[in-house]
PDB file of N, CA and C in Angstrom:
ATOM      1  N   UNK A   1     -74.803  -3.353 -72.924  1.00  0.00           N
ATOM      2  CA  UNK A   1     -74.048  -4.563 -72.630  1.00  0.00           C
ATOM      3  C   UNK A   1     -73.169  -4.921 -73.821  1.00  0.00           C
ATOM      4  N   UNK A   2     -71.939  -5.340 -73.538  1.00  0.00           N
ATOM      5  CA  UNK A   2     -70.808  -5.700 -74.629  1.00  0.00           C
ATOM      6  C   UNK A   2     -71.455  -7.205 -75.195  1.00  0.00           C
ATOM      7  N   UNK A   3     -71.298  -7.064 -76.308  1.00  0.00           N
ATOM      8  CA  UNK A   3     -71.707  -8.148 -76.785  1.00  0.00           C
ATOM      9  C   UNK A   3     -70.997  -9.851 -76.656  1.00  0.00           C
ATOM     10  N   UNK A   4     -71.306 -10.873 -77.067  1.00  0.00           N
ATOM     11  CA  UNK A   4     -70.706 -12.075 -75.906  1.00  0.00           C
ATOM     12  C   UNK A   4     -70.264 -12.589 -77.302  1.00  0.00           C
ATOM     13  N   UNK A   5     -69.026 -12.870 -76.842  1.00  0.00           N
ATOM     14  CA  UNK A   5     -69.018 -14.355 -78.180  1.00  0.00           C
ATOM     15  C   UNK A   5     -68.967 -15.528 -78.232  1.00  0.00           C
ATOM     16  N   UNK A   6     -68.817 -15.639 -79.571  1.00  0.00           N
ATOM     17  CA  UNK A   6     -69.272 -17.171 -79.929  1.00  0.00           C
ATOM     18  C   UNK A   6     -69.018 -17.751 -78.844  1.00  0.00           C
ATOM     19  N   UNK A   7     -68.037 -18.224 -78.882  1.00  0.00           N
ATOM     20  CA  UNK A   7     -66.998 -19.298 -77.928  1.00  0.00           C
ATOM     21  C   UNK A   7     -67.794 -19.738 -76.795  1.00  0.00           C
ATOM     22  N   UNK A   8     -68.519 -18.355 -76.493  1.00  0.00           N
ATOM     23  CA  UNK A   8     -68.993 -18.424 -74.767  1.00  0.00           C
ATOM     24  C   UNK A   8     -70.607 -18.963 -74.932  1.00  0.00           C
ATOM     25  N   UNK A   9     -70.850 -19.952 -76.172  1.00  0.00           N
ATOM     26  CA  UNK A   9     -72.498 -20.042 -76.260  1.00  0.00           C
ATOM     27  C   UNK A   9     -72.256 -21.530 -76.210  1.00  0.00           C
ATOM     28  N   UNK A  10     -73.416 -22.047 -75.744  1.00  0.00           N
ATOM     29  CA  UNK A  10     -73.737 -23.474 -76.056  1.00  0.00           C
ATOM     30  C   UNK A  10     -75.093 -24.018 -76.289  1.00  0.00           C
ATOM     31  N   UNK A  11     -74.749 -25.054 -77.700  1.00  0.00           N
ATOM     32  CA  UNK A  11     -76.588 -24.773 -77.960  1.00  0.00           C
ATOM     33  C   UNK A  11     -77.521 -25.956 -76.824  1.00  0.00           C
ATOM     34  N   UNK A  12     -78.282 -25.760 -76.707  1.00  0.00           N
ATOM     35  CA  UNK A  12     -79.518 -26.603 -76.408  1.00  0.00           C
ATOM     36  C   UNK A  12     -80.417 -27.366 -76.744  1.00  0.00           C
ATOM     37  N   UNK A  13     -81.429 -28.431 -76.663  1.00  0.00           N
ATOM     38  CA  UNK A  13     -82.363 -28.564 -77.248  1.00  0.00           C
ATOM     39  C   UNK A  13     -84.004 -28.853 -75.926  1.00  0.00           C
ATOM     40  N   UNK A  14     -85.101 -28.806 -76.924  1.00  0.00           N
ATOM     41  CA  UNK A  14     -86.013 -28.602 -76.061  1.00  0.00           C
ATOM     42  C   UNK A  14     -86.842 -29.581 -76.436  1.00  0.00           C
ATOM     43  N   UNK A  15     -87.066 -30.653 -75.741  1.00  0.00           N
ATOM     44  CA  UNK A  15     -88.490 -31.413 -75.898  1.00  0.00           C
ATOM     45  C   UNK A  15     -89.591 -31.477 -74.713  1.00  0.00           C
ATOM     46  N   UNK A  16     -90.383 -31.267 -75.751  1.00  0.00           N
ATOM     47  CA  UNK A  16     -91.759 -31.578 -74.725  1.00  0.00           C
ATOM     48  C   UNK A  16     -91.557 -29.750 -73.933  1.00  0.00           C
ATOM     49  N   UNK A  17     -91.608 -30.393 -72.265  1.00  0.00           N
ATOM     50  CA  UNK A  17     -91.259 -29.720 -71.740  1.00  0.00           C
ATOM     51  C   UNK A  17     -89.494 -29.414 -70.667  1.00  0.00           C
ATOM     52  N   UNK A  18     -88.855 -30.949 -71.520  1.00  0.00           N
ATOM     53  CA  UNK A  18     -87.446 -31.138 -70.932  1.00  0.00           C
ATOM     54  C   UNK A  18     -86.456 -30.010 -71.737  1.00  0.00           C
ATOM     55  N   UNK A  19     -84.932 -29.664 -71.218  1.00  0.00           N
ATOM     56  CA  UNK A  19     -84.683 -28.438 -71.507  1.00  0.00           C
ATOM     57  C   UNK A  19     -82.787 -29.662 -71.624  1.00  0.00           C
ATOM     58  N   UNK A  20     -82.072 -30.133 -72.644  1.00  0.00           N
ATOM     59  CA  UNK A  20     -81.031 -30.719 -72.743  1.00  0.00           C
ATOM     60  C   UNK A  20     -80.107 -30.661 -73.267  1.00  0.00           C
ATOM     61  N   UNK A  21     -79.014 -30.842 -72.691  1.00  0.00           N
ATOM     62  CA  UNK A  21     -77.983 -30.300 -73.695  1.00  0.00           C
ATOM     63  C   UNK A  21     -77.361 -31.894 -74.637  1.00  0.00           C
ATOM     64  N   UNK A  22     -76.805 -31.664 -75.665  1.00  0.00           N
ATOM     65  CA  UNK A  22     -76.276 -32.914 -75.948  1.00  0.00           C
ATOM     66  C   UNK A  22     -75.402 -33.582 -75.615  1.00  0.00           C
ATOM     67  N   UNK A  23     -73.961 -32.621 -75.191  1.00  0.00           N
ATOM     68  CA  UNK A  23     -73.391 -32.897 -74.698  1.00  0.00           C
ATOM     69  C   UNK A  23     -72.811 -31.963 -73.234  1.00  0.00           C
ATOM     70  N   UNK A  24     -72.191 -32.229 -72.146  1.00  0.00           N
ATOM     71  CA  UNK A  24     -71.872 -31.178 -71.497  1.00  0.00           C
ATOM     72  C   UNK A  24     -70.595 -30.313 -71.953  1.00  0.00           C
ATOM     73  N   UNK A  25     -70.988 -29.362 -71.812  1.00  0.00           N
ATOM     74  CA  UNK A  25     -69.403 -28.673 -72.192  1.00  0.00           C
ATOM     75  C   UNK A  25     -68.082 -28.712 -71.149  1.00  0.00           C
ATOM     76  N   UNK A  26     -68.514 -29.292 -69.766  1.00  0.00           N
ATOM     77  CA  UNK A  26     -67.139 -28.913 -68.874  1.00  0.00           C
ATOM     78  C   UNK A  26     -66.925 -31.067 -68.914  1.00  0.00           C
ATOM     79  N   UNK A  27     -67.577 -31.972 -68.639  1.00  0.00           N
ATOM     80  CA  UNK A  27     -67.308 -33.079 -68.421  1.00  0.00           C
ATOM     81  C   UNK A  27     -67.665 -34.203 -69.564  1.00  0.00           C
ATOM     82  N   UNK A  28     -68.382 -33.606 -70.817  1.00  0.00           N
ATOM     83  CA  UNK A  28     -68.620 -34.213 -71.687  1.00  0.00           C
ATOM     84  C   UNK A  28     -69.715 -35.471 -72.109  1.00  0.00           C
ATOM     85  N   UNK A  29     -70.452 -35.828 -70.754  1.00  0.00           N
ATOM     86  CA  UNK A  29     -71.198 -36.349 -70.803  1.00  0.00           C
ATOM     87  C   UNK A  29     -72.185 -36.278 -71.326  1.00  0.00           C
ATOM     88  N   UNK A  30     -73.167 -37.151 -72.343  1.00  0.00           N
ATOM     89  CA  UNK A  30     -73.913 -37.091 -73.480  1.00  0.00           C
ATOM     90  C   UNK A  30     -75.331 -37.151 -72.929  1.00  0.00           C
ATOM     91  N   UNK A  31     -76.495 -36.255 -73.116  1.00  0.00           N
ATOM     92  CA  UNK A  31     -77.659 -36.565 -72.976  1.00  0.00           C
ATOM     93  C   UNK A  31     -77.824 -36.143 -71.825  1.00  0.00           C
ATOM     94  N   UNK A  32     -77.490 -34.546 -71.550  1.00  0.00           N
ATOM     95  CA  UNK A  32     -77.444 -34.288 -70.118  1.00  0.00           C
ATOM     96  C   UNK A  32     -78.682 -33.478 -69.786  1.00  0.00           C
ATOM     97  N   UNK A  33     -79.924 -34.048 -68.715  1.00  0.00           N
ATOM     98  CA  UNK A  33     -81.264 -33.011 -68.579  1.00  0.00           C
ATOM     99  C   UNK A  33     -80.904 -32.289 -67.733  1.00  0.00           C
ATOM    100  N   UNK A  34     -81.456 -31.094 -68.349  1.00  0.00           N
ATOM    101  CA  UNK A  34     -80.744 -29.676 -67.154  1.00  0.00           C
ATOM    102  C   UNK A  34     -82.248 -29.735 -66.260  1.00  0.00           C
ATOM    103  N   UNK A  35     -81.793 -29.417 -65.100  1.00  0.00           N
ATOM    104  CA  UNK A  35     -82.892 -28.838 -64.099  1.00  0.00           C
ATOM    105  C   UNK A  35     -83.608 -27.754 -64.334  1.00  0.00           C
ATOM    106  N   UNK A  36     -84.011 -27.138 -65.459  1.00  0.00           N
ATOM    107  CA  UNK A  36     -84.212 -26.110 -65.437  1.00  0.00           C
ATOM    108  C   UNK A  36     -85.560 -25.642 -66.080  1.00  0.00           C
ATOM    109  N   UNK A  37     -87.045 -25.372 -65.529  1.00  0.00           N
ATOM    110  CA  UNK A  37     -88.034 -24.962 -65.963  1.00  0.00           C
ATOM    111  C   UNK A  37     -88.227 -24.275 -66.549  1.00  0.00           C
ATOM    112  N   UNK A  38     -88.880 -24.884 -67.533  1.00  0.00           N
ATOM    113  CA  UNK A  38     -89.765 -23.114 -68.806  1.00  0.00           C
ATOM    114  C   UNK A  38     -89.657 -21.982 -67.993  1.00  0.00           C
ATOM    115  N   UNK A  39     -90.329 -21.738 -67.279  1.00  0.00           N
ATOM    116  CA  UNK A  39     -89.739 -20.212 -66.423  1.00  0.00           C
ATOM    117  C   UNK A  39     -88.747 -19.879 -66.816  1.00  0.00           C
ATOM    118  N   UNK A  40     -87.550 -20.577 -66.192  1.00  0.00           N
ATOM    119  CA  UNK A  40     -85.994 -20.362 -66.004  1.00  0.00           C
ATOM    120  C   UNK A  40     -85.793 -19.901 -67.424  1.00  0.00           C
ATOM    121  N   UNK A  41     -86.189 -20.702 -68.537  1.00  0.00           N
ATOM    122  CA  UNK A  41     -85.544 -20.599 -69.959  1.00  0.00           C
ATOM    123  C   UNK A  41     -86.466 -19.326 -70.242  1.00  0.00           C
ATOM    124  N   UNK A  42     -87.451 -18.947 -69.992  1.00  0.00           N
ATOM    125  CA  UNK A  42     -87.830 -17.642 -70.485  1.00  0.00           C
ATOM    126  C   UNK A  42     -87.324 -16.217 -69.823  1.00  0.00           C
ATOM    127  N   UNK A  43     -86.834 -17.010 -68.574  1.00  0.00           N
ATOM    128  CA  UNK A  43     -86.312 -15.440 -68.009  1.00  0.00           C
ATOM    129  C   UNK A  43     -84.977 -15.259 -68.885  1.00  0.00           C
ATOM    130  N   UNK A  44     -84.485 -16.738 -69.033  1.00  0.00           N
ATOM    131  CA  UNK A  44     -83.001 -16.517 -69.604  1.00  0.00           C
ATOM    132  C   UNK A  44     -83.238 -15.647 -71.071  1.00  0.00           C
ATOM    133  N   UNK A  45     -84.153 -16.190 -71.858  1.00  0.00           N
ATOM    134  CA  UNK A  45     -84.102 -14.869 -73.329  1.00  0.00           C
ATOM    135  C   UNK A  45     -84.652 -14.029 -72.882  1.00  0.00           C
ATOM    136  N   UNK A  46     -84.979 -13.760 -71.766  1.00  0.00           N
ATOM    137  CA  UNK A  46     -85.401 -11.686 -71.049  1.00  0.00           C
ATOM    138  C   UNK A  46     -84.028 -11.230 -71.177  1.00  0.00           C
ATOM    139  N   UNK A  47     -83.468 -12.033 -71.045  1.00  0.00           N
ATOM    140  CA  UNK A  47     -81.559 -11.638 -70.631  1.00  0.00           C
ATOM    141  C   UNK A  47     -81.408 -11.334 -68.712  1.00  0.00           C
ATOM    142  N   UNK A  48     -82.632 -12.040 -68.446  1.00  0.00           N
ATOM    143  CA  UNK A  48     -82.284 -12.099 -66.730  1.00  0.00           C
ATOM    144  C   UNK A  48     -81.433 -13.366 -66.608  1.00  0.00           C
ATOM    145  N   UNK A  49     -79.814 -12.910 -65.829  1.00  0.00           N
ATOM    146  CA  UNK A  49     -79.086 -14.513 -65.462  1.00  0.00           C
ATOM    147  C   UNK A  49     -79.978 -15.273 -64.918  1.00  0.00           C
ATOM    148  N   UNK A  50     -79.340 -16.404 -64.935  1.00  0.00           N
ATOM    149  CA  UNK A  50     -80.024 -17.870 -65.106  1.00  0.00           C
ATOM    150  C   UNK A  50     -78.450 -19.018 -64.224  1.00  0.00           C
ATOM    151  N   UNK A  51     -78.964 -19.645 -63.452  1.00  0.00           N
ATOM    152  CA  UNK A  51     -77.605 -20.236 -62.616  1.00  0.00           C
ATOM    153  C   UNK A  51     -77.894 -21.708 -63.029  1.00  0.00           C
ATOM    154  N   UNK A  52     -77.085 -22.439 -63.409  1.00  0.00           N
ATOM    155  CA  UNK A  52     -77.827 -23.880 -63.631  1.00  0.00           C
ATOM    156  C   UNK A  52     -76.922 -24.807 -63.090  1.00  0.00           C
ATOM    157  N   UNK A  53     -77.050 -25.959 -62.369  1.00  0.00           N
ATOM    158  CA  UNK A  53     -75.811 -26.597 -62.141  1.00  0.00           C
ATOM    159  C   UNK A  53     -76.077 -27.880 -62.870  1.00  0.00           C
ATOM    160  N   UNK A  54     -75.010 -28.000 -62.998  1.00  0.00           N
ATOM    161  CA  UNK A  54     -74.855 -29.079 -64.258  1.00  0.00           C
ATOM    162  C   UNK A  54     -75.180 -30.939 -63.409  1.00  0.00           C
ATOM    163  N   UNK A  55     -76.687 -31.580 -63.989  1.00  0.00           N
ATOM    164  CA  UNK A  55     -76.358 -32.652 -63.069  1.00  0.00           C
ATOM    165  C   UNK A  55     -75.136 -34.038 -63.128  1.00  0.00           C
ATOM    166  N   UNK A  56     -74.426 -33.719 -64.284  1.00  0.00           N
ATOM    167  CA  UNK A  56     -73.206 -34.578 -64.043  1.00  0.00           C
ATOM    168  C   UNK A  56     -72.102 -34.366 -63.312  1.00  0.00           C
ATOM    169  N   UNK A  57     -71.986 -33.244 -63.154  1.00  0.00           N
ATOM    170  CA  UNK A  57     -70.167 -32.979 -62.453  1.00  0.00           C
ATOM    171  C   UNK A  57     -70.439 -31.608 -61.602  1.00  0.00           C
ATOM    172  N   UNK A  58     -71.629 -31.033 -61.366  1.00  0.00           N
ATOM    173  CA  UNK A  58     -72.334 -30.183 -60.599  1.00  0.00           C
ATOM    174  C   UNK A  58     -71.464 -29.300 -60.732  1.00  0.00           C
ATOM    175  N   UNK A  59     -70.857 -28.803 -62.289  1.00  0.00           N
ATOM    176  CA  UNK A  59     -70.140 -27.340 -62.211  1.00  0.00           C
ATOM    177  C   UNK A  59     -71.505 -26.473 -63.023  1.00  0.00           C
ATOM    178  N   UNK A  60     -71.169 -25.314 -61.979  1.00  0.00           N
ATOM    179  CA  UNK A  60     -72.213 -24.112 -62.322  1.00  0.00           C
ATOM    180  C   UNK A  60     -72.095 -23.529 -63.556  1.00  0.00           C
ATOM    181  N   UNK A  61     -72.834 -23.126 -64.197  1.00  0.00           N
ATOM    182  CA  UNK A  61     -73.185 -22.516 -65.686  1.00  0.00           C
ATOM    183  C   UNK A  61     -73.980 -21.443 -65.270  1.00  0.00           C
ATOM    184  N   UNK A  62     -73.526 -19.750 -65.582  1.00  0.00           N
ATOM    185  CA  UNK A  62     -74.573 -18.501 -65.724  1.00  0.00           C
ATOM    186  C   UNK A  62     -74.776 -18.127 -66.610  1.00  0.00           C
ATOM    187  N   UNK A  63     -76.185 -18.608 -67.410  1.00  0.00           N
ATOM    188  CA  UNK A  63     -76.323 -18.175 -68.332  1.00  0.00           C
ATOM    189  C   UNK A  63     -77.115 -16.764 -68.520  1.00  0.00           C
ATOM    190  N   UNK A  64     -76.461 -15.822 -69.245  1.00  0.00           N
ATOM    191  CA  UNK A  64     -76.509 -14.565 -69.075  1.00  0.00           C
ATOM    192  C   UNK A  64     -77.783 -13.913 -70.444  1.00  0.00           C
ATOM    193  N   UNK A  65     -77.977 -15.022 -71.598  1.00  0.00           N
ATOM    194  CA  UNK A  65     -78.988 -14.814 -72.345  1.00  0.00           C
ATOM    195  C   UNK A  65     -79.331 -16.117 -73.133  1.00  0.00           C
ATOM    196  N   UNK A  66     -80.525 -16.267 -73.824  1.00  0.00           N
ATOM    197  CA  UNK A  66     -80.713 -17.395 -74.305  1.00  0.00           C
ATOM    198  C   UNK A  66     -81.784 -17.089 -75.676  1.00  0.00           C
ATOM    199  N   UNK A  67     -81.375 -17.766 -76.533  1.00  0.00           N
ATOM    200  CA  UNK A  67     -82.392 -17.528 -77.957  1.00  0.00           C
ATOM    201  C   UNK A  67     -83.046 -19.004 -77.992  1.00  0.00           C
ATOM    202  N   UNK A  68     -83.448 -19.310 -78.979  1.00  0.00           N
ATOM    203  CA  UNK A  68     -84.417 -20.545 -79.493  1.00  0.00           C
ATOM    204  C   UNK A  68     -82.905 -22.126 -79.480  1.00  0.00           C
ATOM    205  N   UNK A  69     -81.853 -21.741 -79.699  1.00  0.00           N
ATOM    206  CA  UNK A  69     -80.965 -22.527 -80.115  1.00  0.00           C
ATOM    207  C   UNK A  69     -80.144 -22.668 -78.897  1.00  0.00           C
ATOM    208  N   UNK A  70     -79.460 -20.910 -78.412  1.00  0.00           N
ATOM    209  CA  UNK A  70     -78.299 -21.222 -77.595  1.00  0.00           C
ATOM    210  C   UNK A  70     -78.363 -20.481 -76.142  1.00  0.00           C
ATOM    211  N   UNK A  71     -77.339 -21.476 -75.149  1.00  0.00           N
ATOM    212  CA  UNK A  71     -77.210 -20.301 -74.184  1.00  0.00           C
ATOM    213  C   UNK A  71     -75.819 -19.359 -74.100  1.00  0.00           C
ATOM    214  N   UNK A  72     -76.174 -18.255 -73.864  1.00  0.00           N
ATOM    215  CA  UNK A  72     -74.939 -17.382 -74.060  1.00  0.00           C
ATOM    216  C   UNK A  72     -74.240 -17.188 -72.697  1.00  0.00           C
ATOM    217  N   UNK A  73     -73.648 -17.473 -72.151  1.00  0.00           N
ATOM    218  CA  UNK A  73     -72.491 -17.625 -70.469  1.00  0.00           C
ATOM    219  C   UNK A  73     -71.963 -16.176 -70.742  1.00  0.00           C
ATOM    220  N   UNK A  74     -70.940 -16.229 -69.225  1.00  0.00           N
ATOM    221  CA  UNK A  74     -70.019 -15.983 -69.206  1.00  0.00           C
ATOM    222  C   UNK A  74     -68.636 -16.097 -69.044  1.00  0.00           C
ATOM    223  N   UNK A  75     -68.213 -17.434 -69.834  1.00  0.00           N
ATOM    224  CA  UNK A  75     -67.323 -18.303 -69.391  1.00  0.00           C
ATOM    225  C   UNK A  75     -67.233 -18.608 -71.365  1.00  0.00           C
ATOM    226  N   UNK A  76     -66.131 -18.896 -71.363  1.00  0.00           N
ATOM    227  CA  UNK A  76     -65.658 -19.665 -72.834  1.00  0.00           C
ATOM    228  C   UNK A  76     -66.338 -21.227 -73.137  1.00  0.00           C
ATOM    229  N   UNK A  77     -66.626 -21.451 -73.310  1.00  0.00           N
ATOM    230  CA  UNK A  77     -66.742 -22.669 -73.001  1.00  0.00           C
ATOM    231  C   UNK A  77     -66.063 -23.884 -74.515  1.00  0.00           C
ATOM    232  N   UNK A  78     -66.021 -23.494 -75.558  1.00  0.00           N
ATOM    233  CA  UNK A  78     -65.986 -23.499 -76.677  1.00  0.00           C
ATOM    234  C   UNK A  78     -64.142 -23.796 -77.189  1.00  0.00           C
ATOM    235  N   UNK A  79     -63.391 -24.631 -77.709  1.00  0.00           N
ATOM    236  CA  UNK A  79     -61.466 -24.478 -77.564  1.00  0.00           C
ATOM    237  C   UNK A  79     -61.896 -24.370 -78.838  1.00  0.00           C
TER     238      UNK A  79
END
């Protein structure tokens, strides 16, 4: 697999068992909880895609890998 860049990552954070971003990257809204279960986030660092829809502006995000910090897309997300 070609490797992804920067641009196309966005970091995350994890409490408890909630999975959030700080801000959204397509609508900007602050303090956004993703739908998305421990499962989901462990398949995502297997590097199995991961589909998430965003609950503010319900645009889709595939995230294609994920480490401790970020998710890696396939989309820029990053100007």
């Amino acid at each position: 697999m070609d490797v992804i860049p920067f641009e196309n990552t966005w970091p995350y954070e994890k409490v408890m068992k909630d999975i959030y971003f700080s801000e959204c990257p397509y609508c900007e809204t602050e303090s956004v909880l993703l739908h998305l279960k421990e499962s989901d986030l462990k398949r995502a660092k297997e590097g199995i895609k991961t589909l998430v829809v965003m609950p503010c502006c319900r645009h889709k995000m595939t995230i294609l890998e994920a480490d401790d910090d970020y998710f890696w897309t396939d989309e820029k997300l990053r100007k």
